[in-house]
C-alpha atoms as a PDB file:
ATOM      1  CA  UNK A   1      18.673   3.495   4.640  1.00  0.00           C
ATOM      2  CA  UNK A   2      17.132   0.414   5.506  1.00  0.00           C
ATOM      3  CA  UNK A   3      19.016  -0.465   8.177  1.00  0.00           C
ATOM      4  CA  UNK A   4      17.413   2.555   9.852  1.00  0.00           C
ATOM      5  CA  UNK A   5      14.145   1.764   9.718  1.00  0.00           C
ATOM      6  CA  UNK A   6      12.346   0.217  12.531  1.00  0.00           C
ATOM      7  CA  UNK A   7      10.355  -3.045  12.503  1.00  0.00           C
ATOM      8  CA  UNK A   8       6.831  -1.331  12.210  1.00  0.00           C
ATOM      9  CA  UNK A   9       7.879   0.917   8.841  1.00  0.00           C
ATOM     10  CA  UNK A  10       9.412  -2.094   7.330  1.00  0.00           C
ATOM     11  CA  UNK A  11       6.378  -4.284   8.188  1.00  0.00           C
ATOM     12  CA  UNK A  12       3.838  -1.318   6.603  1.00  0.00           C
ATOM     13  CA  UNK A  13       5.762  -1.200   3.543  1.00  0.00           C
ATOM     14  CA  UNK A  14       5.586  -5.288   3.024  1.00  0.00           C
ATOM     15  CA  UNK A  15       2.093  -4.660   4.234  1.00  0.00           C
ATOM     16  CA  UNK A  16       1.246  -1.771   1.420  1.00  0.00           C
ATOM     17  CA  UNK A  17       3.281  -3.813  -1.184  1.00  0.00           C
ATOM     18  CA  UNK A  18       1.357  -7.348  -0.656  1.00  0.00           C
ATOM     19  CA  UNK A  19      -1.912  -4.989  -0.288  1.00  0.00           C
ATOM     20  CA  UNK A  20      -1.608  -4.026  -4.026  1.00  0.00           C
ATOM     21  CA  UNK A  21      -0.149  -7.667  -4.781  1.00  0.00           C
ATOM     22  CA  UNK A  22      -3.774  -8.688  -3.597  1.00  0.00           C
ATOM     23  CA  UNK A  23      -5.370  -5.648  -5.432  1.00  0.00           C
ATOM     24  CA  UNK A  24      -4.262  -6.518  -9.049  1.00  0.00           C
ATOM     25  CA  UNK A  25      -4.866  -9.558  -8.836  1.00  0.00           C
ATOM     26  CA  UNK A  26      -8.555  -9.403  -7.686  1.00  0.00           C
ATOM     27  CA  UNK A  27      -8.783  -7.369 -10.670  1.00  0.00           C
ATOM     28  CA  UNK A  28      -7.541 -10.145 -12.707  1.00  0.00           C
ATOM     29  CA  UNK A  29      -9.806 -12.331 -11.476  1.00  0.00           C
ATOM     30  CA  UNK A  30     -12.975 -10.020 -11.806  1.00  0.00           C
ATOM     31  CA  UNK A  31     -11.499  -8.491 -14.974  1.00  0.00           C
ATOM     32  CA  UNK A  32     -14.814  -6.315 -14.196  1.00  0.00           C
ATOM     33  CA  UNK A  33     -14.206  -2.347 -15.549  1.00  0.00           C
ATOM     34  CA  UNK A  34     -16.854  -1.326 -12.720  1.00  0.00           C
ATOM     35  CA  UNK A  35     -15.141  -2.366 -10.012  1.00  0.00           C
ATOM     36  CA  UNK A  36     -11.195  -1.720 -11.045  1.00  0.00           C
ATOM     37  CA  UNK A  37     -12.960   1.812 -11.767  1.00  0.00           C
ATOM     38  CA  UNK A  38     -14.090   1.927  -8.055  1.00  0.00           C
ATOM     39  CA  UNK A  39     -11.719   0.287  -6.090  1.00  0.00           C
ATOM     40  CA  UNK A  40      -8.477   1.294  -7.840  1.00  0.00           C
ATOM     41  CA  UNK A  41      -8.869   5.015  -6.655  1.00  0.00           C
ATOM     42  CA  UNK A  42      -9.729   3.634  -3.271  1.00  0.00           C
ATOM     43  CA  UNK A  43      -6.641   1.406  -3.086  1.00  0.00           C
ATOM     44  CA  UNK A  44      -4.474   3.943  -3.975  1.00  0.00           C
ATOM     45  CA  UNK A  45      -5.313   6.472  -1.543  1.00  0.00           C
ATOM     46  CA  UNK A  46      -5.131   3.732   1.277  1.00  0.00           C
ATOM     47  CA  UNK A  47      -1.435   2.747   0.031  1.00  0.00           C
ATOM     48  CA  UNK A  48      -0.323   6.529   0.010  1.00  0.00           C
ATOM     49  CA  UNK A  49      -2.020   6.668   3.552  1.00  0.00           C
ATOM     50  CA  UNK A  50       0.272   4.301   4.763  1.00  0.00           C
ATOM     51  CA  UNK A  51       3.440   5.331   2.618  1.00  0.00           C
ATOM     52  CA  UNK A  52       2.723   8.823   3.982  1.00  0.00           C
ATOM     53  CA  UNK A  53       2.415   7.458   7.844  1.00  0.00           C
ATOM     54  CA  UNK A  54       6.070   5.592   7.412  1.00  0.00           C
ATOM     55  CA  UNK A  55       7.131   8.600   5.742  1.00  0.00           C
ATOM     56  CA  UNK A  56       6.243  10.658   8.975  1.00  0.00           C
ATOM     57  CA  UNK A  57       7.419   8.189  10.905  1.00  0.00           C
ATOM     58  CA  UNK A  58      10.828   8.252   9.845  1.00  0.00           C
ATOM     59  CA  UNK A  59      10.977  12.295  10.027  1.00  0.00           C
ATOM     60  CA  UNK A  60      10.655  11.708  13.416  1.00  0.00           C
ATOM     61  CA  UNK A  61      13.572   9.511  14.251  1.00  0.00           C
END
């Protein structure tokens, strides 16, 4: 399946996976309830944003 993908959907995914690599560990740094309680939600709607965007782009080919 991979081998199908172009360069862009491949780079989002890295991009989405290193996003919540960065994510996490900001929270274990802050280890701060307020703002995993904030920005977790956020985060995860901008990582199905972009899993939903490769998704569409890989209907269309």
């Amino acid at each position: 399946m991979i081998k199908h993908w172009g360069k862009a959907e491949t780079g989002m995914l890295i991009a989405a996976v290193l996003l919540l690599m960065v994510i996490f560990t900001f929270f274990e740094i802050t280890a701060s309830l307020t703002v995993s309680v904030i920005a977790f939600p956020i985060s995860l709607i901008v990582l199905m944003a972009i899993m939903e965007f490769a998704a569409t782009e890989l209907r269309r080919k």
